[in-house]
Protein backbone atom coordinates (compact mmCIF):
# COMPACT_ATOMS: atom_id res chain seq x y z
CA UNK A 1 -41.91 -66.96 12.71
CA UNK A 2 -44.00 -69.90 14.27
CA UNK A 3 -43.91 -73.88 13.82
CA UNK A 4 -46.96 -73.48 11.30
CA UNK A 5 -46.16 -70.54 9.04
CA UNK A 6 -44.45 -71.91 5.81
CA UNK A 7 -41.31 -71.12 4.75
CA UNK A 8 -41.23 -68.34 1.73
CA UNK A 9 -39.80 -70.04 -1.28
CA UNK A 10 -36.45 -68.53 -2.21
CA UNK A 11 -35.92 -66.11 -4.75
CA UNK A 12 -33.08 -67.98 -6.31
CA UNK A 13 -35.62 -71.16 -6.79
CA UNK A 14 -38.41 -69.10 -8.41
CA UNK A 15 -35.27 -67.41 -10.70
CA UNK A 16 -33.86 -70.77 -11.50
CA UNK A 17 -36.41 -71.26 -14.15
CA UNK A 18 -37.86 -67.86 -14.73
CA UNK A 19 -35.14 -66.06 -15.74
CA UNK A 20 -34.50 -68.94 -18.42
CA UNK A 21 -37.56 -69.41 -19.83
CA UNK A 22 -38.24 -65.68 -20.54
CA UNK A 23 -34.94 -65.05 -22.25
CA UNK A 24 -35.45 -68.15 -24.15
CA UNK A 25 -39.39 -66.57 -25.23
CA UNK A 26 -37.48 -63.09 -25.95
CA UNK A 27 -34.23 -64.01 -27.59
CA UNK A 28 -36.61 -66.25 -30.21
CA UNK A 29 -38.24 -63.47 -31.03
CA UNK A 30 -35.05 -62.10 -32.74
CA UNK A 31 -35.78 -64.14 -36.29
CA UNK A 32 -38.85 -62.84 -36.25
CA UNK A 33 -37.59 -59.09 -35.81
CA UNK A 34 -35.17 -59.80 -38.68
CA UNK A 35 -38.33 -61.08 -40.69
CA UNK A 36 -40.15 -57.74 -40.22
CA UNK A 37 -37.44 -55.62 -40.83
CA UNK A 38 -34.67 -56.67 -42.80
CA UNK A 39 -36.87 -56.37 -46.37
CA UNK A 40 -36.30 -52.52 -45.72
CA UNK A 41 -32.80 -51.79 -44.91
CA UNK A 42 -29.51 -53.72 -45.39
CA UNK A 43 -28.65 -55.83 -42.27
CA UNK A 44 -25.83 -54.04 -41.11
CA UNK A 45 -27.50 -50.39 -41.56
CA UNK A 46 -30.34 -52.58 -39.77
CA UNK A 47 -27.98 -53.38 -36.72
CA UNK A 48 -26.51 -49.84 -36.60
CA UNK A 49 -29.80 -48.26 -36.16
CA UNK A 50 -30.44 -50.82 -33.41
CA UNK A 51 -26.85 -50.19 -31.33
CA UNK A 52 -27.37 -46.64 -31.78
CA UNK A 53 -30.87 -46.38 -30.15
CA UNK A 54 -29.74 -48.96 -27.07
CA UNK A 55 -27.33 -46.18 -26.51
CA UNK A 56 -29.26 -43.91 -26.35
CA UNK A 57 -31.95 -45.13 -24.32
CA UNK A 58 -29.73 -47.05 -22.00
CA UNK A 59 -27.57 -43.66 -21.64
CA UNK A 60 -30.49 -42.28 -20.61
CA UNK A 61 -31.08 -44.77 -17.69
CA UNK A 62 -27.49 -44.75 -16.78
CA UNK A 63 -27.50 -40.99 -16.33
CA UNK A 64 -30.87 -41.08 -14.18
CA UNK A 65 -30.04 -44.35 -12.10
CA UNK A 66 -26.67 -43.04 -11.83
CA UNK A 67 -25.04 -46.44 -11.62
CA UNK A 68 -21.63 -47.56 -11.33
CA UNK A 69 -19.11 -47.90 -13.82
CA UNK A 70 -16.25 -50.35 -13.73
CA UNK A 71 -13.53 -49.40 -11.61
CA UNK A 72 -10.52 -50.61 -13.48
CA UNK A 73 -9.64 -50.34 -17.06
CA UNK A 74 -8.79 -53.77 -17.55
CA UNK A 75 -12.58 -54.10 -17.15
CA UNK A 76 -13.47 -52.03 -19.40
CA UNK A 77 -11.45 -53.59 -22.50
CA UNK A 78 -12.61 -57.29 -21.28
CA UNK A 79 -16.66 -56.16 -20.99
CA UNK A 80 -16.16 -54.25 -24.59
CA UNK A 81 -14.69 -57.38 -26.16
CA UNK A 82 -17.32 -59.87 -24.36
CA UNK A 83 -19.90 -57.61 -26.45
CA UNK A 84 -18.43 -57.30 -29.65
CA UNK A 85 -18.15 -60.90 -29.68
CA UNK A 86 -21.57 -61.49 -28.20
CA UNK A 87 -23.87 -59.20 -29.90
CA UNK A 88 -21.55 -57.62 -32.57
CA UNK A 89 -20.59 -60.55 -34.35
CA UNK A 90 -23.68 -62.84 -33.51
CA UNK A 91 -25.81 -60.18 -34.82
CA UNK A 92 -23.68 -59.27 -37.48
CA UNK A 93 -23.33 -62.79 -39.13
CA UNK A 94 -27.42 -64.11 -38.15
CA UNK A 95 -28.25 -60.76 -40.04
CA UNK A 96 -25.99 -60.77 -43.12
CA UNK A 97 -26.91 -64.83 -43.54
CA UNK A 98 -30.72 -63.87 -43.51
CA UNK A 99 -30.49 -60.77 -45.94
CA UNK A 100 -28.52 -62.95 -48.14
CA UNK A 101 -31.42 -65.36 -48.37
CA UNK A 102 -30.38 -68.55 -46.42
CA UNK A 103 -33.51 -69.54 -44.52
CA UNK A 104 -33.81 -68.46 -41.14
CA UNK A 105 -34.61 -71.90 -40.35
CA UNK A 106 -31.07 -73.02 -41.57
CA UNK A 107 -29.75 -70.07 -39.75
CA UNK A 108 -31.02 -71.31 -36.38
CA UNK A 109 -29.62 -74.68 -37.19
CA UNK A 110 -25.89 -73.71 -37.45
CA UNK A 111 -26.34 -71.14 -34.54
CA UNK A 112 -28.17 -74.27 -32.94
CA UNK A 113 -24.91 -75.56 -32.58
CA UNK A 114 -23.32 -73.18 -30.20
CA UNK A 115 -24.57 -75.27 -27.01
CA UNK A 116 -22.53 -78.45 -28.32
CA UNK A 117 -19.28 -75.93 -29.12
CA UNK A 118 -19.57 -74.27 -25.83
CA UNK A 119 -19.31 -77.32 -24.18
CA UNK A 120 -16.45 -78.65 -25.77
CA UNK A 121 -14.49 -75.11 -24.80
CA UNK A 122 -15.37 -74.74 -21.47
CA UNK A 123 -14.61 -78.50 -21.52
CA UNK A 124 -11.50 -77.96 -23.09
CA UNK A 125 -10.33 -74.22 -22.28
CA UNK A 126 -12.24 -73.71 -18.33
CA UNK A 127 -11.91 -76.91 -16.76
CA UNK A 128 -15.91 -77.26 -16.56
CA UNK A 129 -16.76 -81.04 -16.27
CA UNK A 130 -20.06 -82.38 -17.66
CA UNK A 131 -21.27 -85.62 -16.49
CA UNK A 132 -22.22 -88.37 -18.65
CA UNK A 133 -26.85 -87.49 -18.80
CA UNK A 134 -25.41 -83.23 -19.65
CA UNK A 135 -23.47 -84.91 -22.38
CA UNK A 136 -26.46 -87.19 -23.73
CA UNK A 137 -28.79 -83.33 -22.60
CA UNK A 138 -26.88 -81.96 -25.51
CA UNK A 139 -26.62 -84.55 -27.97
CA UNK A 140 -30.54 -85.20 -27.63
CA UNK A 141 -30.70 -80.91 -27.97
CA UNK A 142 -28.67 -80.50 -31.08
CA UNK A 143 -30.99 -83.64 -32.41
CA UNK A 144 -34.11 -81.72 -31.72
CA UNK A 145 -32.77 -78.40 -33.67
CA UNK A 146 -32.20 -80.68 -36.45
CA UNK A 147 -35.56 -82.23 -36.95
CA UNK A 148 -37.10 -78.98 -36.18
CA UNK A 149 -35.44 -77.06 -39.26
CA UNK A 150 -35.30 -80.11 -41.50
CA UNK A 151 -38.35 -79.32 -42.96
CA UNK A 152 -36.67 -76.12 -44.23
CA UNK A 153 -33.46 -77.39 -45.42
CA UNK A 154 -34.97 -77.79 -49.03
CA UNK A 155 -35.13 -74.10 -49.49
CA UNK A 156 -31.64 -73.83 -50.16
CA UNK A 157 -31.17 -76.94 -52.26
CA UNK A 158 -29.17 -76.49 -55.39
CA UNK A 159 -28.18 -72.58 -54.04
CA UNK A 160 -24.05 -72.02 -53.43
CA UNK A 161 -24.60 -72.89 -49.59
CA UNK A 162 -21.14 -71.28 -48.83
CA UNK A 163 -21.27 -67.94 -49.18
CA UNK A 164 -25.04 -68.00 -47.14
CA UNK A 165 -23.51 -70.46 -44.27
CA UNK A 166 -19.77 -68.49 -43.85
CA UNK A 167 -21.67 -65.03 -41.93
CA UNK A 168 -23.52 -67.89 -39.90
CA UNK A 169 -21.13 -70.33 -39.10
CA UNK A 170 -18.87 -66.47 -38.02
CA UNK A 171 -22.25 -65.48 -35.86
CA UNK A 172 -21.79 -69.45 -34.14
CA UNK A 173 -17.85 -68.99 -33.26
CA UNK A 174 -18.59 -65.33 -32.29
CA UNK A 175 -21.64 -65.95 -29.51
CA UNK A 176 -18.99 -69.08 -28.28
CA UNK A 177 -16.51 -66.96 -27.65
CA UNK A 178 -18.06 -64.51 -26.37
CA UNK A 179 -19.70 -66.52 -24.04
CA UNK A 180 -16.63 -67.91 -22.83
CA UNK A 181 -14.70 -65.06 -22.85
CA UNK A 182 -17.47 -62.98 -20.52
CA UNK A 183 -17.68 -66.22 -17.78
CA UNK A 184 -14.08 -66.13 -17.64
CA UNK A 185 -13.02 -62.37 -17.34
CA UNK A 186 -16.10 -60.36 -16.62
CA UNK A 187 -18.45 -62.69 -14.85
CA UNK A 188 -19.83 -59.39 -12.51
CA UNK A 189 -20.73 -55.73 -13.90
CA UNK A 190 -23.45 -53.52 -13.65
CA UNK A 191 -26.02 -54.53 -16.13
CA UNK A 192 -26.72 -50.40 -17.07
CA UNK A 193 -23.68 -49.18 -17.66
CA UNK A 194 -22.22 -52.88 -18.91
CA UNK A 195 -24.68 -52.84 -21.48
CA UNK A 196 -22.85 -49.08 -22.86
CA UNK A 197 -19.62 -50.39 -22.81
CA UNK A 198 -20.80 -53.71 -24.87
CA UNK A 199 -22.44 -51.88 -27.43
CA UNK A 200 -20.40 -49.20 -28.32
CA UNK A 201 -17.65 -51.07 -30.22
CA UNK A 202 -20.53 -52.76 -31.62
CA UNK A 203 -21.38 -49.83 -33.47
CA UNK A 204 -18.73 -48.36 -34.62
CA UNK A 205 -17.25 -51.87 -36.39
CA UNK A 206 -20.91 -52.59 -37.65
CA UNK A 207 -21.41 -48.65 -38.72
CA UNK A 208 -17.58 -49.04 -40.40
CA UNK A 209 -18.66 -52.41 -42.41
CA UNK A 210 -22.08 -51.09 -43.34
CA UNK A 211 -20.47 -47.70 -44.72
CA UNK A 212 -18.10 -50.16 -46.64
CA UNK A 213 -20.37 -52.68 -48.02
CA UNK A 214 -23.99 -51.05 -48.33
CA UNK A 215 -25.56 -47.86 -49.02
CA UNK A 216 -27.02 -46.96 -45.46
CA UNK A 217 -30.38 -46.20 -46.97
CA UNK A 218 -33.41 -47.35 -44.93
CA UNK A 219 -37.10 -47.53 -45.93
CA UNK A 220 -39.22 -46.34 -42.65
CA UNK A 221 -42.17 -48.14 -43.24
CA UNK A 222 -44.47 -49.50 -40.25
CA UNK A 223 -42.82 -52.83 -40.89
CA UNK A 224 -39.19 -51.85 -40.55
CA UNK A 225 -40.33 -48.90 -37.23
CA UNK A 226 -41.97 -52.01 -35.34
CA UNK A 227 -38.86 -54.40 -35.91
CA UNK A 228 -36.26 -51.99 -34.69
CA UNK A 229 -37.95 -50.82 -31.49
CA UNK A 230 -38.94 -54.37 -30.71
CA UNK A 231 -35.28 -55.55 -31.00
CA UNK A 232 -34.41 -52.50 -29.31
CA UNK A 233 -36.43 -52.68 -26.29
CA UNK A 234 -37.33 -56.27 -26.32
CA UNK A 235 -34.15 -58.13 -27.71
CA UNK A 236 -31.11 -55.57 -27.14
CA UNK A 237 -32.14 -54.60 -23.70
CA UNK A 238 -34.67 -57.05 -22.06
CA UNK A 239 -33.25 -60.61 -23.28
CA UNK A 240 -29.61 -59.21 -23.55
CA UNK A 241 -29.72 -57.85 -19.52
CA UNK A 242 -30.89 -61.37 -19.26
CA UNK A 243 -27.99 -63.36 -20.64
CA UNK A 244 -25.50 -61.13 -18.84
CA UNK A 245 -27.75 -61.85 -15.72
CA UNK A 246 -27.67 -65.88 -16.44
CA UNK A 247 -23.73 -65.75 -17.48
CA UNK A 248 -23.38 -64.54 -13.48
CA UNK A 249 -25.52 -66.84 -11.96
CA UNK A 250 -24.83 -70.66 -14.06
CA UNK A 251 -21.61 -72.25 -15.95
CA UNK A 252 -21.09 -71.45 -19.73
CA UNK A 253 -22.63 -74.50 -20.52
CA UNK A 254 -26.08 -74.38 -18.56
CA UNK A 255 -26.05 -70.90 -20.32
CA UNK A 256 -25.41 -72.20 -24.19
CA UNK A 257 -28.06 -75.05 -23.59
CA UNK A 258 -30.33 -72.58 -23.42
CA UNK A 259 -30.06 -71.72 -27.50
CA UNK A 260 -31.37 -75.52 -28.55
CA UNK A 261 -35.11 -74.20 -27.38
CA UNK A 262 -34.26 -70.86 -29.27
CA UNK A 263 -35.21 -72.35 -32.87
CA UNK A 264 -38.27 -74.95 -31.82
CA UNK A 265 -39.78 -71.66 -30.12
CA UNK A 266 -39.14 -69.71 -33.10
CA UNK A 267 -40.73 -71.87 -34.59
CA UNK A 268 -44.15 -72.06 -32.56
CA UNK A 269 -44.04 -68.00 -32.94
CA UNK A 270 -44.11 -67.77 -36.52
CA UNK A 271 -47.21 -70.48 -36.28
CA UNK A 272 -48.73 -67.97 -34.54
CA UNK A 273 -47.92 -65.32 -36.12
CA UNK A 274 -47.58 -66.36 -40.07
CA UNK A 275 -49.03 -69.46 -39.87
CA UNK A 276 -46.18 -71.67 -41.18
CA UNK A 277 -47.47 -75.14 -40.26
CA UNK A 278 -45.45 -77.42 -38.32
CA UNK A 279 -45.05 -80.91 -39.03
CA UNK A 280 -44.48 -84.20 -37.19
CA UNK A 281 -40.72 -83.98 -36.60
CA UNK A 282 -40.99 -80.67 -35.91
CA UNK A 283 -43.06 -81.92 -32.80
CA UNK A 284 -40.81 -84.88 -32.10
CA UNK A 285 -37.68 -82.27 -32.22
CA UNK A 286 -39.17 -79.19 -30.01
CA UNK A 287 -39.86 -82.17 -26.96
CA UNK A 288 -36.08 -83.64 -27.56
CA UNK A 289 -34.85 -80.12 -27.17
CA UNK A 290 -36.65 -79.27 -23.75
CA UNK A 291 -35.57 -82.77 -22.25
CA UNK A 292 -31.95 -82.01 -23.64
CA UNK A 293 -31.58 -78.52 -21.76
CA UNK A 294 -33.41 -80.33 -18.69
CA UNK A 295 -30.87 -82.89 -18.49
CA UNK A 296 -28.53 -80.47 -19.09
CA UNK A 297 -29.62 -77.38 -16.37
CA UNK A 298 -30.20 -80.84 -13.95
């Protein structure tokens, strides 16, 4: 190569924000699924339609890509828990808080605290130490979630908040965990296969609480068809390979910072989709999430 010809930017710089920016603009996308589809079937016959068709379309993949399973057991059990933690109960308790009628807007709020909870555990439980500006990243994130679902707190006013908040405050503890739990014992596996192995026990707990506590019946109308393959193809196996991808490459906490943009970008999708306006503070909160990731992924 001579003096003159420039230097080809490194795939790992271009990644560094790619990756994180698309899952962010796919994983948002997951209220709006719920929106579409959860009118039609109960949201735990929802989610075991959804597991059931990422098995069988990622089966499919593993079988023609041939690729690798894990080698030793012990990986098996710790890539099965990461994803009944991760998906399985995140899923399980976003879903059941929607189709019991707290706003999604509330929803993304207590999920909007994961980032701050993460941090604390991989403060507390990993060793990972966060300087003083990742700190003031988060606080200025969590601040930002707030103002931008304010505006929708008043949907819930005088309702018994408990029942609606316990399945979301489960789906906050459950994506914590899991995060955790993946960083620290299964940092590496083949996304394919990895993504068999995670959703299998999410099936068969979600199948086992659905045949307990609903009547499995689904209406397949153009509403509910569009949901599940966009949550299948866009949510369970583009932004999921994603977060196993970024779990690899950053710390838990770079990771979990990530979720403060999921609710202001919610947000700007259902203005573009539904129209539901967005006000001042909504504004003001969407710019102090960005700078709190970006202080945070410094």
């Amino acid at each position: 190569m001579s003096a003159t010809t420039p230097a080809p930017v490194p795939a790992d710089a271009a990644a560094q924000w790619a990756y994180p920016a698309l899952f962010v603009l796919l994983w948002s996308t997951g209220f709006i699924g719920a929106k579409f589809g959860l009118p039609d079937a109960g949201p735990l016959t929802f989610l075991s339609w959804r597991y059931a068709a990422v098995l069988l379309l990622m089966g499919a993949v593993v079988l023609w890509a041939r690729a690798p399973w894990p080698r030793a057991p012990w990986a098996w059990l710790h890539i099965g828990v990461s994803g009944l933690l991760v998906h399985g109960v995140y899923l399980g308790g976003v879903f059941t808080a929607i189709g019991r009628g707290l706003p999604a807007g509330l929803t993304a709020l207590v999920v909007g605290l994961q980032p701050l909870v993460t941090a604390l555990g991989a403060s507390l439980l990993q060793g990972e130490r966060l300087r003083p500006p990742q700190w003031l990243g988060l606080g200025l994130g969590l601040a930002g979630v707030g103002l931008v679902v304010a505006q929708k707190a008043h949907a819930a006013a005088g309702a018994p908040l408990l029942p609606l908040l316990a399945p979301a405050v489960l789906a906050l503890l459950g994506i914590t965990a899991g995060t955790l739990y993946q960083k620290r014992f299964c940092p590496a596996f083949d996304l394919r296969t990895g993504a068999l192995i995670q959703f299998a026990p999410c099936l068969v707990a979600t199948l086992a609480l659905a045949a307990a506590t609903e009547n499995l019946q689904v209406r397949w109308t153009g509403h509910f068809v569009f949901a599940l393959g966009w949550l299948v193809l866009v949510l369970s196996l583009g932004a999921v390979s994603l977060l196993n991808l970024l779990i690899r490459r950053g710390s838990a906490v770079h990771v979990a910072s990530l979720f403060y943009l999921t609710p202001p970008t919610a947000a700007l999708i259902a203005w573009a989709l539904f129209g539901e306006t967005l006000h001042g503070l909504a504004l003001v909160g969407m710019a102090l999430a960005v700078t709190g990731v970006w202080l945070v992924r410094r």
